[in-house]
PDB file of N, CA and C in Angstrom:
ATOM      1  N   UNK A   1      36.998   9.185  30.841  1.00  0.00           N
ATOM      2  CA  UNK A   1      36.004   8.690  29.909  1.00  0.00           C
ATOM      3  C   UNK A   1      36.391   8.957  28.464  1.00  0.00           C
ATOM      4  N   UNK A   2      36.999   9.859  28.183  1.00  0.00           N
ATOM      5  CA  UNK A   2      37.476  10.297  26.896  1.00  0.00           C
ATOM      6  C   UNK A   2      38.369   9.505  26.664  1.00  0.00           C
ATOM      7  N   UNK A   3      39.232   9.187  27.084  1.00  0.00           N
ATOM      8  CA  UNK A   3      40.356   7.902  26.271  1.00  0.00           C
ATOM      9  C   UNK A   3      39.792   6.506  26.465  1.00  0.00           C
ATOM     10  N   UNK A   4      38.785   5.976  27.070  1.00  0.00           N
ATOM     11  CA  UNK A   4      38.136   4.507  26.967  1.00  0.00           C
ATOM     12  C   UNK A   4      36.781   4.967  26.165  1.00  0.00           C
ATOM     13  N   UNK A   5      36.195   5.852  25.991  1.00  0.00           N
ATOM     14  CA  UNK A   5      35.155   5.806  25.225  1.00  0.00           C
ATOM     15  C   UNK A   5      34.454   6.694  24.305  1.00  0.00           C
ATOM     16  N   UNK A   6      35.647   7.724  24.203  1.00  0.00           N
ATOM     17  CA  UNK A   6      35.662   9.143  23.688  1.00  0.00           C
ATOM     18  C   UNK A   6      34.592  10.110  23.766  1.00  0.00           C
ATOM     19  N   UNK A   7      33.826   9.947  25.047  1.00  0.00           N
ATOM     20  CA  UNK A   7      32.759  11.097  26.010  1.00  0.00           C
ATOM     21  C   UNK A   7      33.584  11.852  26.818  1.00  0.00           C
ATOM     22  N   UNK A   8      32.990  13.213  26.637  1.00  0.00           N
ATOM     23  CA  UNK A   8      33.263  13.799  27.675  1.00  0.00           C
ATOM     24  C   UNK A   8      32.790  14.278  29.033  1.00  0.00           C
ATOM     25  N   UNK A   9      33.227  14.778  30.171  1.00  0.00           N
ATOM     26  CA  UNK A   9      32.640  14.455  31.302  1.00  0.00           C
ATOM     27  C   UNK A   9      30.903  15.012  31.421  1.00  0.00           C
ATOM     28  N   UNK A  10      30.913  16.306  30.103  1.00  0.00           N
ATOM     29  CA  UNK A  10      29.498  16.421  30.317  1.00  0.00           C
ATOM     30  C   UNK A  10      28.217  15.922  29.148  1.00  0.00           C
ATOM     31  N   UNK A  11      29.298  15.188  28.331  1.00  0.00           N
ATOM     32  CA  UNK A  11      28.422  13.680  27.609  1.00  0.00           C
ATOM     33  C   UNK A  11      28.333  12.397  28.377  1.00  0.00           C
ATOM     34  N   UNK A  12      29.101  12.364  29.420  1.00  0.00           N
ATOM     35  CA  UNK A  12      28.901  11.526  30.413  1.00  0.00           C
ATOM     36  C   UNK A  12      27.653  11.351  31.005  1.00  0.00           C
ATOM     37  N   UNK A  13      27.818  12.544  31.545  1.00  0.00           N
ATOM     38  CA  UNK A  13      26.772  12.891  32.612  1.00  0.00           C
ATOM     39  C   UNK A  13      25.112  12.897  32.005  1.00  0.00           C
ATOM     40  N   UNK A  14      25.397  13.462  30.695  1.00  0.00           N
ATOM     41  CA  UNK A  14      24.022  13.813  29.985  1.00  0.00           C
ATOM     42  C   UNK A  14      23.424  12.492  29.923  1.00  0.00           C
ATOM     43  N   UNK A  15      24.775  11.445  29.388  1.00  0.00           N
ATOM     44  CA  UNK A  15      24.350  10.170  28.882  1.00  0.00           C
ATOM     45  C   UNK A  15      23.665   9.195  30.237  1.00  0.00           C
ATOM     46  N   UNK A  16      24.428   9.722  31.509  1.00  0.00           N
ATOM     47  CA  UNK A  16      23.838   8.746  32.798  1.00  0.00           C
ATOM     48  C   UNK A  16      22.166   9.421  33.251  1.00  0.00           C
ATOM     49  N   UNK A  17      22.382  10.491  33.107  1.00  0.00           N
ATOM     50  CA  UNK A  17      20.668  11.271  33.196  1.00  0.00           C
ATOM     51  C   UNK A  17      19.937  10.850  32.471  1.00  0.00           C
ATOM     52  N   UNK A  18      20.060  10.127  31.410  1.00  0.00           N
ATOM     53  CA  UNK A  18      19.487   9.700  29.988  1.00  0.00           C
ATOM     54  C   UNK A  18      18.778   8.257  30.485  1.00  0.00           C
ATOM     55  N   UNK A  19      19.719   7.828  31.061  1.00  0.00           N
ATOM     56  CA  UNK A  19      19.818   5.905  30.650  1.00  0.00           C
ATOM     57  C   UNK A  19      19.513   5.568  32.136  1.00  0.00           C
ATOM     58  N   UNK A  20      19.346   5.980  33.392  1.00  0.00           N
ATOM     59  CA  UNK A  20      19.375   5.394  34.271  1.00  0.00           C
ATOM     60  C   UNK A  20      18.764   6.212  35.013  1.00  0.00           C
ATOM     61  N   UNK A  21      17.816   5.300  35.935  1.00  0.00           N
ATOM     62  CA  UNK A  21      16.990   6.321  36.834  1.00  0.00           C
ATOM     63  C   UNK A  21      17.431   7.511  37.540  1.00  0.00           C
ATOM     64  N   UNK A  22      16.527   8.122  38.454  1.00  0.00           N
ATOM     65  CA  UNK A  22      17.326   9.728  38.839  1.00  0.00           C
ATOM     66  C   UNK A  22      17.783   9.152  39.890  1.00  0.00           C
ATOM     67  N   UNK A  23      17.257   8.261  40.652  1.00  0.00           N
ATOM     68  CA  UNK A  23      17.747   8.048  42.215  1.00  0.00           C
ATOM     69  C   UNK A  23      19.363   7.459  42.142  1.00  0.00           C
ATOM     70  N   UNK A  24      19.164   6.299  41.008  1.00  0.00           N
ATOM     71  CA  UNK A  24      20.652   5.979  40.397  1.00  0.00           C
ATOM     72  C   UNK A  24      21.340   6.983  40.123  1.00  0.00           C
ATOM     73  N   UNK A  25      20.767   8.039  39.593  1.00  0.00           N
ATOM     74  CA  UNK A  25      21.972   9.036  39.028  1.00  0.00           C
ATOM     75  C   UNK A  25      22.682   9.930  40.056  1.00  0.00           C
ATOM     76  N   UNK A  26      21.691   9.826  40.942  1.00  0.00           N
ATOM     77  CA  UNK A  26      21.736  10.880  42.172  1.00  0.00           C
ATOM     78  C   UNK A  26      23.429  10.466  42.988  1.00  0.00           C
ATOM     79  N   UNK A  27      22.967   8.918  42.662  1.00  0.00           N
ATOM     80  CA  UNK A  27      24.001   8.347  43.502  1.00  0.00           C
ATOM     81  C   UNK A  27      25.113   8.163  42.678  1.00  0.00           C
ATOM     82  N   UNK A  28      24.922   7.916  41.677  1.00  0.00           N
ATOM     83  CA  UNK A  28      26.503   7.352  40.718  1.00  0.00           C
ATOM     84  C   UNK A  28      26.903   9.160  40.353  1.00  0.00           C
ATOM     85  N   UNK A  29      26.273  10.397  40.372  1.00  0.00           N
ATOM     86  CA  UNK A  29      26.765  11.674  40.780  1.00  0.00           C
ATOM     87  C   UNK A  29      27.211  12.211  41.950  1.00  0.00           C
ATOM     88  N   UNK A  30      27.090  11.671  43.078  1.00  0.00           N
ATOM     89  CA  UNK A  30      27.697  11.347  44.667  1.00  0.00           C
ATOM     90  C   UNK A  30      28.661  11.552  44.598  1.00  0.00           C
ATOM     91  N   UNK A  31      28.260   9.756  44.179  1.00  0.00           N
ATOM     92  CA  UNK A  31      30.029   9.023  43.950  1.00  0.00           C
ATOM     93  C   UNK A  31      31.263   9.615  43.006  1.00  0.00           C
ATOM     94  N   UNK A  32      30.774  10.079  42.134  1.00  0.00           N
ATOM     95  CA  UNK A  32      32.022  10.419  41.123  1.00  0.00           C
ATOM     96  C   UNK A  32      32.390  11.737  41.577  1.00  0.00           C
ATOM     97  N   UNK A  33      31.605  13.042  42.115  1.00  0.00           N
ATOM     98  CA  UNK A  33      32.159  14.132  41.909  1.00  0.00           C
ATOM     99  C   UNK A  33      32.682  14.209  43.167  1.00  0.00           C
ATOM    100  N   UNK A  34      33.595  13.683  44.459  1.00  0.00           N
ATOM    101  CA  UNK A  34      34.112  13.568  44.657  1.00  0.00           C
ATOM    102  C   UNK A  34      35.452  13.044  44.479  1.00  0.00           C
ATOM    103  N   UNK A  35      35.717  12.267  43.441  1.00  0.00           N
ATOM    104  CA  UNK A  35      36.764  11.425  42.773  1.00  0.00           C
ATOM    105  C   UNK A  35      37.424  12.006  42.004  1.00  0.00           C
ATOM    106  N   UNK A  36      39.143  11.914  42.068  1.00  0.00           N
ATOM    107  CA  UNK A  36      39.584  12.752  41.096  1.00  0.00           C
ATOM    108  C   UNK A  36      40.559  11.349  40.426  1.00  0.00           C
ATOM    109  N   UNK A  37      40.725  11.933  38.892  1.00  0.00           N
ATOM    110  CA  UNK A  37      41.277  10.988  37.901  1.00  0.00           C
ATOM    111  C   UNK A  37      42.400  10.984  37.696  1.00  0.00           C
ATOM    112  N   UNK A  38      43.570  10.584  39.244  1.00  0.00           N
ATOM    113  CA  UNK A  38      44.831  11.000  39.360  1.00  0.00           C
ATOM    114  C   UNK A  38      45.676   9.805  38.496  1.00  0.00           C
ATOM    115  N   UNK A  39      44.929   8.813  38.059  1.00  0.00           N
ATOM    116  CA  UNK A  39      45.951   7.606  37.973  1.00  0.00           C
ATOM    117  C   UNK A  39      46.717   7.763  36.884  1.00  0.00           C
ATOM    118  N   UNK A  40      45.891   8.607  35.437  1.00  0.00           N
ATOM    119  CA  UNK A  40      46.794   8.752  34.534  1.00  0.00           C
ATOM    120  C   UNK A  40      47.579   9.667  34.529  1.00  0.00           C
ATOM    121  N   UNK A  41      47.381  10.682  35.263  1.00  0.00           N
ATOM    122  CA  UNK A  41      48.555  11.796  35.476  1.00  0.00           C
ATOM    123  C   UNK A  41      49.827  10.964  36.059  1.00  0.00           C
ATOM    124  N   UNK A  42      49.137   9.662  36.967  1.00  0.00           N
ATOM    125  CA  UNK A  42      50.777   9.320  37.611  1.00  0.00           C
ATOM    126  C   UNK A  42      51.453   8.394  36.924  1.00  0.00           C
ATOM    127  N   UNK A  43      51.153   7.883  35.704  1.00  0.00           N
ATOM    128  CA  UNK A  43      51.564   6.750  34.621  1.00  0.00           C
ATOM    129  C   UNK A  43      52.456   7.720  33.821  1.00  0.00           C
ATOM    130  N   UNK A  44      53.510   7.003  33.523  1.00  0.00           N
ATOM    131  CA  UNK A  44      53.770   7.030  32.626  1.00  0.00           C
ATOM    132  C   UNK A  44      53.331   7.762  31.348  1.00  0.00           C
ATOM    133  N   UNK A  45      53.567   8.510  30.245  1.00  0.00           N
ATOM    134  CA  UNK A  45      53.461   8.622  28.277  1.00  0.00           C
ATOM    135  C   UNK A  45      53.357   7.367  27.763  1.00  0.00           C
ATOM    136  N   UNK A  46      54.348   6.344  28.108  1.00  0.00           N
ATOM    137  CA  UNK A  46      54.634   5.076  27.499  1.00  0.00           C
ATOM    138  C   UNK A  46      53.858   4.136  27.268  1.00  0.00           C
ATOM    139  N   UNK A  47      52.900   4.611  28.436  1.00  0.00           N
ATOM    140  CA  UNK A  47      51.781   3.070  28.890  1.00  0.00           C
ATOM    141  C   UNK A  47      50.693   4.385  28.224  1.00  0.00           C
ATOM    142  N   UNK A  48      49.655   3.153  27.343  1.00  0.00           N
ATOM    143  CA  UNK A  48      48.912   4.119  26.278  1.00  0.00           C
ATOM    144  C   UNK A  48      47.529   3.136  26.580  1.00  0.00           C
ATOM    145  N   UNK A  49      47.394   2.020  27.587  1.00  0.00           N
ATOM    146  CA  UNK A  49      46.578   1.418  27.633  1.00  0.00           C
ATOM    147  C   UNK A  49      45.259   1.736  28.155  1.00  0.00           C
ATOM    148  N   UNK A  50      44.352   0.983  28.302  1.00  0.00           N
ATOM    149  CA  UNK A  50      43.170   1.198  29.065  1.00  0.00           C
ATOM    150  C   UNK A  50      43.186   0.046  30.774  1.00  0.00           C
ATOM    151  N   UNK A  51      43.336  -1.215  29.634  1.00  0.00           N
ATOM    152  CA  UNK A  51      43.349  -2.916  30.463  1.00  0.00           C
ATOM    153  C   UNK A  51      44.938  -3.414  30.653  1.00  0.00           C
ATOM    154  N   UNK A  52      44.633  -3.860  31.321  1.00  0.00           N
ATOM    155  CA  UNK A  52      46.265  -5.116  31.755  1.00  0.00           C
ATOM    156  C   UNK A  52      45.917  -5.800  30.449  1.00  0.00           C
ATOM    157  N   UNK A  53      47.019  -6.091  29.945  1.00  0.00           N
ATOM    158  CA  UNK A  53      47.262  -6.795  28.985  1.00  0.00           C
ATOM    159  C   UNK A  53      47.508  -8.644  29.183  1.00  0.00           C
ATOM    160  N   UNK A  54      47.212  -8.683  30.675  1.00  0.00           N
ATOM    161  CA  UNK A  54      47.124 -10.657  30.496  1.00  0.00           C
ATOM    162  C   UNK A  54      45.212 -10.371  31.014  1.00  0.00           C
ATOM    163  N   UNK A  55      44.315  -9.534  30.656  1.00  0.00           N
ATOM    164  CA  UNK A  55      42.794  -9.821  30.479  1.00  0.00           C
ATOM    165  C   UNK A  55      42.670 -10.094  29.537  1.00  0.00           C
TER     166      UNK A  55
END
């Protein structure tokens, strides 16, 4: 979240408790804290992107 929108995981969180019901949150907190954010560890330095570049 910090390199697409410069939050961090517990401005994240504050911000989804904020904006979206609890039952939603309950669930989109499920879902994420199981998930780990391996993809940019396995990229590349070089690639500095967020999007594919032909969107």
């Amino acid at each position: 979240m910090t390199f697409q929108f410069g939050l961090s995981e517990q401005e994240t969180s504050a911000l989804m408790r904020r904006e979206i019901k609890h039952s939603r949150f309950n669930m989109w907190r499920k879902r994420v804290k199981g998930s780990a954010t391996k993809q940019a560890k396995l990229r590349t330095s070089a690639i500095d992107r967020f999007k594919c570049k032909r969107r």
